[in-house]
N, C-alpha and C. Protein backbone atom coordinates (compact mmCIF):
# COMPACT_ATOMS: atom_id res chain seq x y z
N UNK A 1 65.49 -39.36 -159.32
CA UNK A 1 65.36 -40.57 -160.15
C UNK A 1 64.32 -41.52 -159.57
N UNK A 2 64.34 -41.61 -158.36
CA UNK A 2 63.67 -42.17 -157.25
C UNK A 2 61.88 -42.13 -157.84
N UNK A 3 62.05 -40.84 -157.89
CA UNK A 3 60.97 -40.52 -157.56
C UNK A 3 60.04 -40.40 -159.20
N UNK A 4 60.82 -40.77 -160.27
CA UNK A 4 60.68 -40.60 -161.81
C UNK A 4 60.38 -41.39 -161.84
N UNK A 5 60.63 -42.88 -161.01
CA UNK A 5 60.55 -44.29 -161.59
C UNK A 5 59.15 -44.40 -160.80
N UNK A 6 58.57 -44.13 -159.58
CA UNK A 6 57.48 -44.36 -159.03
C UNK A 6 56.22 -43.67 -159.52
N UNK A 7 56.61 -42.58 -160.67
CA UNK A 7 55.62 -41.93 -161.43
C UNK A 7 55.43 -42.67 -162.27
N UNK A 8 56.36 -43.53 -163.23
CA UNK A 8 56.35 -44.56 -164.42
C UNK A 8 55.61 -45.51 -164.19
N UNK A 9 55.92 -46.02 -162.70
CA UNK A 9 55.15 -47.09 -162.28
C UNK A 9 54.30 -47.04 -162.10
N UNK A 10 53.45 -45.67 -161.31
CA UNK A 10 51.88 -45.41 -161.07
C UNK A 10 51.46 -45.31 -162.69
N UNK A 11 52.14 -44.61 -163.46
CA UNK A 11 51.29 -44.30 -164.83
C UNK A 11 51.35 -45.48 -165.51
N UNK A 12 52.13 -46.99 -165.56
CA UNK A 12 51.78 -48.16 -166.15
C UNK A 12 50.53 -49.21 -165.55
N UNK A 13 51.06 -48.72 -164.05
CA UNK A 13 49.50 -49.63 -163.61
C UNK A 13 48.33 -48.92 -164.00
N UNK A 14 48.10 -47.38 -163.83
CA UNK A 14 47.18 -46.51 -164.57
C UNK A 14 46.69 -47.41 -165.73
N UNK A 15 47.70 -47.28 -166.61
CA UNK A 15 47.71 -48.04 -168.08
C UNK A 15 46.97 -49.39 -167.98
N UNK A 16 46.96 -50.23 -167.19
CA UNK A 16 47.03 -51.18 -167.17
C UNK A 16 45.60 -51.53 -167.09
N UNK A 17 45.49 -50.41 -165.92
CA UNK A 17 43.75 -50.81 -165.13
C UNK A 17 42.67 -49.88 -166.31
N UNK A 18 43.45 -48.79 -166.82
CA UNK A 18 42.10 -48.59 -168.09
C UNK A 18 41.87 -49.43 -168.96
N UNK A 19 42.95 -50.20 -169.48
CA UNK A 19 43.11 -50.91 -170.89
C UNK A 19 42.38 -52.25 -170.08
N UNK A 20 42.22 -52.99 -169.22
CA UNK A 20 41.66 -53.86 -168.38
C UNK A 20 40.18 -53.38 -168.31
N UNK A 21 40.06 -52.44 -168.34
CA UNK A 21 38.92 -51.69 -167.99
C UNK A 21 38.12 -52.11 -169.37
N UNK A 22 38.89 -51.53 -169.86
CA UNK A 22 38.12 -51.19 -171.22
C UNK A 22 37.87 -52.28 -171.70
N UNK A 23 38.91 -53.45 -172.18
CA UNK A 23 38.91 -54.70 -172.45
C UNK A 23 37.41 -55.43 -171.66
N UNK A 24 37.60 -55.23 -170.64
CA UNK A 24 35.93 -55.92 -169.71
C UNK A 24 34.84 -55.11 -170.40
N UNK A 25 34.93 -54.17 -170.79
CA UNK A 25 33.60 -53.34 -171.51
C UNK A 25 33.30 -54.21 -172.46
N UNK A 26 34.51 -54.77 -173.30
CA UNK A 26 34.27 -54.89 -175.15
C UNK A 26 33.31 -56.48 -174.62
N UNK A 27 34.01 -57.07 -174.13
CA UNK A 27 33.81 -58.40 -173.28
C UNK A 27 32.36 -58.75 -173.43
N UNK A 28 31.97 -57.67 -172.22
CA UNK A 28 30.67 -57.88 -171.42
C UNK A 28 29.80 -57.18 -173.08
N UNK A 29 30.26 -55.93 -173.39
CA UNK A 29 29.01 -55.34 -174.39
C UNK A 29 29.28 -56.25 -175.86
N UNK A 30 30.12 -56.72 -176.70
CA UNK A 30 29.40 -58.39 -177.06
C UNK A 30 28.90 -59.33 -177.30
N UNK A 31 29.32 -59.72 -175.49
CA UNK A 31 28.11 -60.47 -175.42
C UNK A 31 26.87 -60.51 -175.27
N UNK A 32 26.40 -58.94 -175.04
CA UNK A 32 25.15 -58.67 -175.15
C UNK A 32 24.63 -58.04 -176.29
N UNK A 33 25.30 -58.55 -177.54
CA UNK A 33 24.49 -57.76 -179.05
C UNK A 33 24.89 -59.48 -178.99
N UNK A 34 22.88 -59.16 -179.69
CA UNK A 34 22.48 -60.36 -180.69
C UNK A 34 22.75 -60.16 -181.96
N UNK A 35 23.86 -60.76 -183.09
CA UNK A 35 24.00 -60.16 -184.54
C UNK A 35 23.20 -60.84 -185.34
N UNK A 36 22.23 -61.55 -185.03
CA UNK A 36 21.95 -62.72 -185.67
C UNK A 36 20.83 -61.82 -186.70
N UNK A 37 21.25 -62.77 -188.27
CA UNK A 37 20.83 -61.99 -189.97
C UNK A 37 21.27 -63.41 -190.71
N UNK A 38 20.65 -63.30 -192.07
CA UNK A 38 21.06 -64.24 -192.88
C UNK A 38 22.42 -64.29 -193.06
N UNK A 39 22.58 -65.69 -193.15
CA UNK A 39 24.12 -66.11 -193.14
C UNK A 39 24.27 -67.50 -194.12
N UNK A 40 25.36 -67.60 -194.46
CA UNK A 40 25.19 -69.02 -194.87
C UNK A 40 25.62 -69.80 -193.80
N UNK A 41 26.50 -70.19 -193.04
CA UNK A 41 26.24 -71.16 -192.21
C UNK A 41 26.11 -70.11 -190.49
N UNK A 42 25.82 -71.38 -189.68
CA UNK A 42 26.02 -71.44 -188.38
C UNK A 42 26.89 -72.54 -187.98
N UNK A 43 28.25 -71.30 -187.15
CA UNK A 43 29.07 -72.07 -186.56
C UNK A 43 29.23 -72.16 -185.07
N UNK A 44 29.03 -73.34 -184.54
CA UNK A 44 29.17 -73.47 -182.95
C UNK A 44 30.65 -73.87 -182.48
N UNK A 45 31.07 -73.44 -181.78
CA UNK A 45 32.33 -73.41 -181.02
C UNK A 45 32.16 -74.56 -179.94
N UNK A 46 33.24 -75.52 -180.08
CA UNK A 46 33.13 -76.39 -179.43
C UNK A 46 33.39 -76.72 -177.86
N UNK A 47 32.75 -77.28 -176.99
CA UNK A 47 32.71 -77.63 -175.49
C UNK A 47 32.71 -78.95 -175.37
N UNK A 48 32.65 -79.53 -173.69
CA UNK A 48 33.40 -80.28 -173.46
C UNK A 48 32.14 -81.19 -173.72
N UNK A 49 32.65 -82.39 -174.14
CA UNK A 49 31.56 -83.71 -174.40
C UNK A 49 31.61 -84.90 -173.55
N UNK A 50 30.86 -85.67 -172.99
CA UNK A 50 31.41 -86.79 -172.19
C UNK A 50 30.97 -87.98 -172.43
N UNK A 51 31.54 -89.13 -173.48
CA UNK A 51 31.21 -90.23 -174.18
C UNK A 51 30.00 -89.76 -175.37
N UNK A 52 30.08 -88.71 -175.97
CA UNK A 52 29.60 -88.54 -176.94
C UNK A 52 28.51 -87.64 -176.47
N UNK A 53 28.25 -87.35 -174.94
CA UNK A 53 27.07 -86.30 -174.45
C UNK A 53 27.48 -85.16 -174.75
N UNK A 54 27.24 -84.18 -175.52
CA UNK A 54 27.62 -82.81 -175.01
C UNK A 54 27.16 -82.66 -173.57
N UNK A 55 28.25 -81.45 -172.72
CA UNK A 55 28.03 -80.95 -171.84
C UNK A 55 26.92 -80.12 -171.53
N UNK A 56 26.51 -79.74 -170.71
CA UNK A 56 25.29 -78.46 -170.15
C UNK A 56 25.19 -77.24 -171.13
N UNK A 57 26.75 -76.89 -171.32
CA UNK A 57 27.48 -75.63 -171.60
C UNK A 57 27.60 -75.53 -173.26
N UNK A 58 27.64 -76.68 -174.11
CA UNK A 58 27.64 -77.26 -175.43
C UNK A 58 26.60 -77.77 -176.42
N UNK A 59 25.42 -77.78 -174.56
CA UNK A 59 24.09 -78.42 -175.58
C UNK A 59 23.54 -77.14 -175.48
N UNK A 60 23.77 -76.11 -174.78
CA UNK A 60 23.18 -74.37 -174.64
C UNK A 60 23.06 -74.25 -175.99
N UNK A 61 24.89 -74.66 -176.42
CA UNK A 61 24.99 -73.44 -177.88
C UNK A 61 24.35 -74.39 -179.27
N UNK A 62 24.60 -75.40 -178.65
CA UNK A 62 23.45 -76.47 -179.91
C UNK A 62 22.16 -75.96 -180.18
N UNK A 63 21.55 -76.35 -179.20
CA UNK A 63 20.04 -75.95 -179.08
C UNK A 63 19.71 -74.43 -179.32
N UNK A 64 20.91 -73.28 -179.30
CA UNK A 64 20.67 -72.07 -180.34
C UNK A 64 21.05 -71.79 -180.81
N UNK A 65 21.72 -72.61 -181.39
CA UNK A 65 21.81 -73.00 -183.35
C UNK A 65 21.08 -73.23 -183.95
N UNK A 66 20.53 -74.84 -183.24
CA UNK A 66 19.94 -75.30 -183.91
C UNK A 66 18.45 -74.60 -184.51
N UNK A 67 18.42 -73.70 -183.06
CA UNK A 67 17.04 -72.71 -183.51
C UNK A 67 17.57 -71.83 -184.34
N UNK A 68 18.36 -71.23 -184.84
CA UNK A 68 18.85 -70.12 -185.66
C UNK A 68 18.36 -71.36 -187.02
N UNK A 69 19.20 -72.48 -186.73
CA UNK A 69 18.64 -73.37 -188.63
C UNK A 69 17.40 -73.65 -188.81
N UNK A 70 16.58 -73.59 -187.70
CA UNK A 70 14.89 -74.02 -188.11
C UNK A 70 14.70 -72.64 -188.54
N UNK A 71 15.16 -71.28 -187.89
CA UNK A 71 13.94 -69.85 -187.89
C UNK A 71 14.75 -69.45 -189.45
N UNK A 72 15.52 -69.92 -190.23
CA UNK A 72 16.09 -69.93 -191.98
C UNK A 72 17.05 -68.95 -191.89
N UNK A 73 18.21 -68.92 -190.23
CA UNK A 73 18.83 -67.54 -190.40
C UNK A 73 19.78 -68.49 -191.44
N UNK A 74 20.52 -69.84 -191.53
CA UNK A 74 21.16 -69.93 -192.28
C UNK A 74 20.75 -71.88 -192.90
N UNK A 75 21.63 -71.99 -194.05
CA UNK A 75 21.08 -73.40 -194.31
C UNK A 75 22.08 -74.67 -193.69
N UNK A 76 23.25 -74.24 -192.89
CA UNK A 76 24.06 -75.18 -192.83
C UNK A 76 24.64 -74.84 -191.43
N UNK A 77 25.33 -75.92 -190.73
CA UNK A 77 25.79 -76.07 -189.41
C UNK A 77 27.48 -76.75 -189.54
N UNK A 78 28.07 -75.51 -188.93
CA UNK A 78 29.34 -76.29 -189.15
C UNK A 78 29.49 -76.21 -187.23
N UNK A 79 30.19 -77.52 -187.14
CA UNK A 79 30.58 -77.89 -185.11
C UNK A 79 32.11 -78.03 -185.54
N UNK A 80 32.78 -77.75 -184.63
CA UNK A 80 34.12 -77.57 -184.05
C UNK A 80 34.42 -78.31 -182.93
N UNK A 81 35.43 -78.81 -182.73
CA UNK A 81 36.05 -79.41 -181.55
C UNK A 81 36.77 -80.91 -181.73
N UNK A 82 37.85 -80.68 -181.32
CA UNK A 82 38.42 -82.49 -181.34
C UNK A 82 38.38 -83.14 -179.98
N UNK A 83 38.83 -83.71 -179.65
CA UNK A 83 38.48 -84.76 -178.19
C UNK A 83 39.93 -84.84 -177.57
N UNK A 84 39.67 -84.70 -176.38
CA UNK A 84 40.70 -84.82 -175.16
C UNK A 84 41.68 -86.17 -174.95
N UNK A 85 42.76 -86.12 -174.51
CA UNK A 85 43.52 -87.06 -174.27
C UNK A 85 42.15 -88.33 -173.43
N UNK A 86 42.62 -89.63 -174.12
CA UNK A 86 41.22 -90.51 -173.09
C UNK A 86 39.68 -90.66 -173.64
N UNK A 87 39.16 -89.56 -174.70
CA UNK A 87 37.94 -89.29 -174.89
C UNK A 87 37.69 -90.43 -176.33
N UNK A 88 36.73 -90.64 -175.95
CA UNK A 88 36.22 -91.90 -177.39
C UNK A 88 35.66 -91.27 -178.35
N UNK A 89 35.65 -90.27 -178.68
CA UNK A 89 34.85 -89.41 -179.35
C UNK A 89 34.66 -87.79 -179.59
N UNK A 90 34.97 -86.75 -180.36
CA UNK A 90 34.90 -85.57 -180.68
C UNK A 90 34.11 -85.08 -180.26
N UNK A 91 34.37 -83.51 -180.00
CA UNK A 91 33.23 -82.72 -179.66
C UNK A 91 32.55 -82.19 -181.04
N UNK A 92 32.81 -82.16 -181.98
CA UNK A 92 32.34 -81.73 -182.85
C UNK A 92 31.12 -83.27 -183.33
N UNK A 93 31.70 -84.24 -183.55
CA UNK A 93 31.01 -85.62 -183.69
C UNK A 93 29.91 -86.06 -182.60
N UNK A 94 29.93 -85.70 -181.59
CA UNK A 94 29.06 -85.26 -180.10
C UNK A 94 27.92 -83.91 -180.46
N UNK A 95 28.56 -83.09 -181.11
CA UNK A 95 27.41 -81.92 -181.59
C UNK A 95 26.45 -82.19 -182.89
N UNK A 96 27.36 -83.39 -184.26
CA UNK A 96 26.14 -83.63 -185.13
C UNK A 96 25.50 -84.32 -184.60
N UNK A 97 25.94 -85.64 -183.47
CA UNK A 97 24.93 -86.36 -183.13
C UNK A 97 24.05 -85.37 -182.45
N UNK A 98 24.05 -84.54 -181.63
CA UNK A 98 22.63 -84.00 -180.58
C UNK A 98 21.70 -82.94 -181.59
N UNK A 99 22.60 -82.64 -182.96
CA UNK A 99 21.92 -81.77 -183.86
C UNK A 99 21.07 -82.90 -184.68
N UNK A 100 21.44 -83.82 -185.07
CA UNK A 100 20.59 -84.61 -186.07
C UNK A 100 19.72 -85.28 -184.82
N UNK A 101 19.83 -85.44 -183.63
CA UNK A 101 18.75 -85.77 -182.98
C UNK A 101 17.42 -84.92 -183.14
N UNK A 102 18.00 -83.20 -183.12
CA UNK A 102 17.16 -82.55 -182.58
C UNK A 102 16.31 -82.24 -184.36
N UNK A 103 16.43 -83.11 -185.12
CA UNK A 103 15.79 -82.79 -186.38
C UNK A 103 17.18 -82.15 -187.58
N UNK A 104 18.43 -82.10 -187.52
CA UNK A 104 18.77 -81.28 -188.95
C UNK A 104 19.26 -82.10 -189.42
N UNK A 105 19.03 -82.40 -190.78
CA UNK A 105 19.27 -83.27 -191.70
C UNK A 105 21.20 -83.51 -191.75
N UNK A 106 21.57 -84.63 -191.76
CA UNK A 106 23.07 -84.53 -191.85
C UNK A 106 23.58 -84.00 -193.17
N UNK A 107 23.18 -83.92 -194.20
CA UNK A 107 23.54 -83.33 -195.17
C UNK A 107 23.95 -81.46 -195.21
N UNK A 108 22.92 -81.16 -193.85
CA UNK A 108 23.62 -79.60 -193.86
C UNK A 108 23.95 -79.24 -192.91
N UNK A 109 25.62 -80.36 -192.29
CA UNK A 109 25.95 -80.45 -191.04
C UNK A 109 27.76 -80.64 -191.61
N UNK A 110 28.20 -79.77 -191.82
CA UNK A 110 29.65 -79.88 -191.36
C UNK A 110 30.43 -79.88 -190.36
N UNK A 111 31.55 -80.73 -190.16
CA UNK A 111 32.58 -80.84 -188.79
C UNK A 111 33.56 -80.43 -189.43
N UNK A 112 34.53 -79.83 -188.29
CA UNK A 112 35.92 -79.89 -188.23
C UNK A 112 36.24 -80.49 -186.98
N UNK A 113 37.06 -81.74 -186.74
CA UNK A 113 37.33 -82.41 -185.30
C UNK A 113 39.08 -82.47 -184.88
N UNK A 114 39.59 -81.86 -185.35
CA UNK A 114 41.49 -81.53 -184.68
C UNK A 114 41.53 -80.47 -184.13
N UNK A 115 41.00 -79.44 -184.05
CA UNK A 115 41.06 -78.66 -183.08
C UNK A 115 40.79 -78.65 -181.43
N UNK A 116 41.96 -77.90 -180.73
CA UNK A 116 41.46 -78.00 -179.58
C UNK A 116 41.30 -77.04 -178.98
N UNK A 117 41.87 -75.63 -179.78
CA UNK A 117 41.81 -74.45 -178.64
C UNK A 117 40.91 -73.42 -179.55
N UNK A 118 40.32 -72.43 -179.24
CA UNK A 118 39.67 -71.50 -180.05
C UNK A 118 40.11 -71.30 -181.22
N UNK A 119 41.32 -70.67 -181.33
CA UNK A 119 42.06 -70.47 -182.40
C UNK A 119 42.09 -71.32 -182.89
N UNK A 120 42.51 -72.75 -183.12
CA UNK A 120 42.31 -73.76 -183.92
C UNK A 120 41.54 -74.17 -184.75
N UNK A 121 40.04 -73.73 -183.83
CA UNK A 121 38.42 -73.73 -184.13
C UNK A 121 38.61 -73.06 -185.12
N UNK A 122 39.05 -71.40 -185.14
CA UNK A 122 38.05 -70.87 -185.71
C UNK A 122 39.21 -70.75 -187.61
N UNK A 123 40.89 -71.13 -187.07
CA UNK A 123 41.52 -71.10 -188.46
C UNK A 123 41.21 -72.65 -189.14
N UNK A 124 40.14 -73.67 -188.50
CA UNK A 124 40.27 -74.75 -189.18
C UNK A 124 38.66 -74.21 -189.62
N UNK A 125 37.75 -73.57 -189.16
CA UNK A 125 36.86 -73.62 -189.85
C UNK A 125 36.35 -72.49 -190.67
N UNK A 126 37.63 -71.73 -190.82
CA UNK A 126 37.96 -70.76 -191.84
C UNK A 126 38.13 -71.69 -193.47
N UNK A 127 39.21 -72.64 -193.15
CA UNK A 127 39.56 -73.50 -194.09
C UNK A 127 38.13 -74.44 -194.78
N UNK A 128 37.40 -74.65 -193.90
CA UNK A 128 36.02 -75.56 -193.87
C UNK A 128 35.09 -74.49 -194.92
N UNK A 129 34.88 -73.42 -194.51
CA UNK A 129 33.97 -72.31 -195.21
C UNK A 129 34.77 -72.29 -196.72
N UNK A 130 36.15 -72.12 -196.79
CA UNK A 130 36.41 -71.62 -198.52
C UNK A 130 36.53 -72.64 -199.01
N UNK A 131 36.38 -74.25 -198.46
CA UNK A 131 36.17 -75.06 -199.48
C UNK A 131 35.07 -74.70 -199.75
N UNK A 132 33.77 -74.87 -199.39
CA UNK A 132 32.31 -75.12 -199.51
C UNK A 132 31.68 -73.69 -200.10
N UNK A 133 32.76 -73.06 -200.12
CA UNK A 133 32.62 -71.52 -201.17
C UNK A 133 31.78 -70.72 -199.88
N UNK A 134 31.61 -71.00 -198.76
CA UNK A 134 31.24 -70.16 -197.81
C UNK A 134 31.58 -68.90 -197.29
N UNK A 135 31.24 -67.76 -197.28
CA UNK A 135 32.02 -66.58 -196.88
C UNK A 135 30.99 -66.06 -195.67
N UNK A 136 29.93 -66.31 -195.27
CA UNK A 136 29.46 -65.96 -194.34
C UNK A 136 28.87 -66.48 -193.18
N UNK A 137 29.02 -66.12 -191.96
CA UNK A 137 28.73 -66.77 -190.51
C UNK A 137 28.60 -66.34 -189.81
N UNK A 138 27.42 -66.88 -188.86
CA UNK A 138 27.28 -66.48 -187.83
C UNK A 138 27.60 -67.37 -186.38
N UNK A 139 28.44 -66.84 -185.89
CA UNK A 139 29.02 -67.50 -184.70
C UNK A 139 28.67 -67.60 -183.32
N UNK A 140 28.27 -69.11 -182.81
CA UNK A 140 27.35 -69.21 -180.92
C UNK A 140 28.28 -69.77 -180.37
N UNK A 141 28.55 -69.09 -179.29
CA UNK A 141 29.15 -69.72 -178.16
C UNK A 141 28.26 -69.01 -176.73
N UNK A 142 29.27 -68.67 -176.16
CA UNK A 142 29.02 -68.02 -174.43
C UNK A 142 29.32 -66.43 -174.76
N UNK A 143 28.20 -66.00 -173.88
CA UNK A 143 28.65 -64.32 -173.89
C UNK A 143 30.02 -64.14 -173.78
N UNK A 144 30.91 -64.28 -172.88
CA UNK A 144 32.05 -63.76 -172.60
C UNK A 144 32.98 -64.41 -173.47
N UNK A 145 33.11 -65.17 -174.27
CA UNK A 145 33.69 -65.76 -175.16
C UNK A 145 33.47 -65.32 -176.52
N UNK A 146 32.57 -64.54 -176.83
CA UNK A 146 32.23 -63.70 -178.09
C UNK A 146 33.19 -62.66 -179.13
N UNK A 147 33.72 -61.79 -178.14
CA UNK A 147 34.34 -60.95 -178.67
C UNK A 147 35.92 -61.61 -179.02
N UNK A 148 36.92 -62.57 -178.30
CA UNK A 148 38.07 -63.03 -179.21
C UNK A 148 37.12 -64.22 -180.28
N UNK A 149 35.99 -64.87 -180.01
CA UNK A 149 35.70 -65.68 -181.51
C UNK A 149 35.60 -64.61 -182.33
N UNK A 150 34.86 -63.77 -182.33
CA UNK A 150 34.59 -62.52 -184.12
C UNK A 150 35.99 -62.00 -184.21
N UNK A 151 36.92 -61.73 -183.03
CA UNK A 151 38.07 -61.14 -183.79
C UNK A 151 38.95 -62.00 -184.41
N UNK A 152 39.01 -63.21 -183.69
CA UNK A 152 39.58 -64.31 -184.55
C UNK A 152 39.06 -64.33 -186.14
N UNK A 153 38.05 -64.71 -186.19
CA UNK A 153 37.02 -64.97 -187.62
C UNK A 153 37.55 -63.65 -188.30
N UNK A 154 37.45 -62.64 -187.90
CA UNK A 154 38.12 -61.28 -188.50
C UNK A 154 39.53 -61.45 -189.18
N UNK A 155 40.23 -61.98 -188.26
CA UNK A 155 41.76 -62.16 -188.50
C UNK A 155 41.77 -62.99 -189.86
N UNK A 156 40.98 -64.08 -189.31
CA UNK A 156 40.95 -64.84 -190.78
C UNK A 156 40.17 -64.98 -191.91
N UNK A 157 39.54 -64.11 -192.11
CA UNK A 157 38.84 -63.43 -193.23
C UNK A 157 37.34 -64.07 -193.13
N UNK A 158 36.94 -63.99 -192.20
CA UNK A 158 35.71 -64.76 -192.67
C UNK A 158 34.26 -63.22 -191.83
N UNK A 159 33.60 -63.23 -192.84
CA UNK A 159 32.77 -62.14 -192.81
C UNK A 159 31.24 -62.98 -191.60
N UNK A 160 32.11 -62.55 -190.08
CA UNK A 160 30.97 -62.99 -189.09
C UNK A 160 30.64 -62.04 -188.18
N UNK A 161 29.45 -62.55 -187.36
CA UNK A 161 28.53 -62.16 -186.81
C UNK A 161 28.51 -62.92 -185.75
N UNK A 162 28.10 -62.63 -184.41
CA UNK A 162 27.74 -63.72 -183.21
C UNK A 162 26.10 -63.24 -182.63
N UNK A 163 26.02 -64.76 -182.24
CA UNK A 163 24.58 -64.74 -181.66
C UNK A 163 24.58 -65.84 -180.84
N UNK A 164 25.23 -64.77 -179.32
CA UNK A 164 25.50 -65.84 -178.62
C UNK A 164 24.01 -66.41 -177.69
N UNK A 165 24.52 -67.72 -177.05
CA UNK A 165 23.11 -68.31 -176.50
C UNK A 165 23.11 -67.55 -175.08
N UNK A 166 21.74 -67.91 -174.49
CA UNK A 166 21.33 -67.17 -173.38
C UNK A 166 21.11 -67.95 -172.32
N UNK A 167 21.20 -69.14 -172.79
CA UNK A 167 20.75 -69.97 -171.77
C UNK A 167 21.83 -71.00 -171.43
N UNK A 168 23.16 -70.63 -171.15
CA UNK A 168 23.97 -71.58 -170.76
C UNK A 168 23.90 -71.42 -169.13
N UNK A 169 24.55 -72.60 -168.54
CA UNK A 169 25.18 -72.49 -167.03
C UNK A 169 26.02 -71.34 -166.45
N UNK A 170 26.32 -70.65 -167.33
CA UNK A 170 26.87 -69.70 -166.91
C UNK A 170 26.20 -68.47 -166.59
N UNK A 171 24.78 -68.60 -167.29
CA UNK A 171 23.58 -67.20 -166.99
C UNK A 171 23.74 -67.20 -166.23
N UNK A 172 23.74 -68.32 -164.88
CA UNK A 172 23.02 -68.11 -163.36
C UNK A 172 24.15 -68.08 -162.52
N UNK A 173 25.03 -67.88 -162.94
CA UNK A 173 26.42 -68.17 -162.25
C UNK A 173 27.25 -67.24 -162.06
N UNK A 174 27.03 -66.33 -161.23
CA UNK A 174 28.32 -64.70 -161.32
C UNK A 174 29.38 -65.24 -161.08
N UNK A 175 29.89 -66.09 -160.53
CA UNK A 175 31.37 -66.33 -160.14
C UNK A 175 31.54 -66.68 -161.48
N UNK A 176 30.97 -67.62 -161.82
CA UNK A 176 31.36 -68.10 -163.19
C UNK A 176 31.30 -67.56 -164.20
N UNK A 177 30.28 -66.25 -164.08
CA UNK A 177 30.87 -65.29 -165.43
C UNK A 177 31.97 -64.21 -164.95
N UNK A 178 32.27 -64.33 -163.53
CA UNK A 178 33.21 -63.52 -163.48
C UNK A 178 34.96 -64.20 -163.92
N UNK A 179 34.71 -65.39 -163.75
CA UNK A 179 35.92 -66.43 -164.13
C UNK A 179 36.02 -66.24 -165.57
N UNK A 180 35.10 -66.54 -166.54
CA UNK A 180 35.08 -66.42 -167.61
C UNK A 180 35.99 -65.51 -168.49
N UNK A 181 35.17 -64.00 -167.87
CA UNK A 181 35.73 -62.66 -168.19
C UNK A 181 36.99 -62.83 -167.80
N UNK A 182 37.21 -63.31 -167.16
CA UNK A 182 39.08 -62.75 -166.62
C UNK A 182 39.65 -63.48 -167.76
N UNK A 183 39.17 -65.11 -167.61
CA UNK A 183 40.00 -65.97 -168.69
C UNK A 183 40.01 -64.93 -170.18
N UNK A 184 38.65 -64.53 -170.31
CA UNK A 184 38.77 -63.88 -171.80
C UNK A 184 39.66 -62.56 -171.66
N UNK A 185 40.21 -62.23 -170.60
CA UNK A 185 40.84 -61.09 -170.89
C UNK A 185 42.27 -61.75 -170.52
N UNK A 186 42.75 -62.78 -170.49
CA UNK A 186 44.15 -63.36 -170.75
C UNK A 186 44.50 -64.26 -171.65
N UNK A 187 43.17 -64.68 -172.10
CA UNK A 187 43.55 -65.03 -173.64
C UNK A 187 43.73 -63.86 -174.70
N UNK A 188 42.85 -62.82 -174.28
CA UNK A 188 42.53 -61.75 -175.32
C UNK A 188 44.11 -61.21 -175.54
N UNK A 189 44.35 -61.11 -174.27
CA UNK A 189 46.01 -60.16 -174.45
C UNK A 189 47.13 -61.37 -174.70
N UNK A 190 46.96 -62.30 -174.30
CA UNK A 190 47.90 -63.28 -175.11
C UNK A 190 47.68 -63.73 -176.64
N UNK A 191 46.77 -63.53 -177.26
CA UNK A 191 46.29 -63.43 -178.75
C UNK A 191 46.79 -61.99 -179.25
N UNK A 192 46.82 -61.19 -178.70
CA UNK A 192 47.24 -59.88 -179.22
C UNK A 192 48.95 -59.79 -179.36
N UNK A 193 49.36 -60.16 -177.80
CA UNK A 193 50.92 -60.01 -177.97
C UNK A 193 51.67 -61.46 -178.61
N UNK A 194 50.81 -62.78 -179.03
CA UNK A 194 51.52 -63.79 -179.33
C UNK A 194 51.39 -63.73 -180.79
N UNK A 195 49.83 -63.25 -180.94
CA UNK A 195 49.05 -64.09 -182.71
C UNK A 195 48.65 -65.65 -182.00
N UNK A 196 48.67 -66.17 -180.78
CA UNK A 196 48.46 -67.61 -180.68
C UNK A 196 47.33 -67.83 -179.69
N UNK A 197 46.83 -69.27 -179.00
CA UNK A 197 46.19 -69.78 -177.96
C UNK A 197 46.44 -70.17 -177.45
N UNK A 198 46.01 -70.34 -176.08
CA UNK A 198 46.03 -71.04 -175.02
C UNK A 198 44.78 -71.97 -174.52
């Protein structure tokens, strides 16, 4: 019996470390396909803002958006994010301001600002797209954050694509994309076994 249960146990950690394995593949390969094609909007996933600055990490995915709306991949910008206990101001309301700085007209700039966790993001701006009769998107954030945004957007019917940016703080940073990846692989499996976020 002894010895039945220490086979179970080698063959679940087995289990454990392929499906881990594999999970870091989907992760990393991802974030390295550019999907970017006509779309009707571009949606950025929201980061942390500080008195209305986007962060390092927030103005990355702005600034390649915002180039996706000049090069005509799509005509409209929807930002995501609500604001932290203390914060004077949204991250999403922090992203039209640095987008209408950088030239896009506010008229083809939608927010959603109550969200706080991915999932929130991406079922409130599911809701945002079928008012505005939107069915298609393409989605920027961080490489390693790529693959639960499209499966989310999947879950909730929305026909997307990612094109994530290249130039965040995290390019130059292995620890920090190695932090990343882990986080995305314990949200990933807590989205799978909950349906929820963290």
């Amino acid at each position: 019996m002894r010895r039945e249960l220490i086979r179970l146990a080698g063959a679940a950690c087995l289990g454990l470390v392929l499906a881990g394995g594999y999970a870091t593949y989907r992760i990393w390969a991802q974030g390295q396909r550019d999907e970017e094609r006509p779309a009707e909007a571009i949606v950025v996933m929201g980061a942390a803002q500080y008195n209305g600055r986007p962060s390092k990490v927030f103005a990355a995915r702005l600034d390649h958006a915002v180039g996706l709306y000049f090069a005509g991949v799509a005509p409209r910008l929807v930002l995501t994010g609500g604001k932290a206990v203390g914060d004077r101001t949204t991250e999403a309301a922090a992203g039209r301001a640095f987008a209408i700085g950088l030239g896009v007209p506010p008229e083809d700039i939608l927010i959603e600002e109550q969200s706080r966790t991915t999932l929130e993001s991406v079922r409130a701006v599911a809701a945002l797209l079928a008012a505005n009769d939107i069915r298609t998107a393409i989605f920027v954030s961080d490489r390693p954050h790529m693959l639960r945004v499209l499966r989310m957007a999947e879950d909730e019917g929305i026909t997307a694509w990612g094109s994530p940016t290249q130039t965040s703080p995290i390019e130059a940073d292995l620890a920090g994309q190695v932090d990343a990846t882990i986080h995305e692989l314990g949200a990933l499996a807590y989205y799978f076994l909950t349906g929820g976020s963290s």
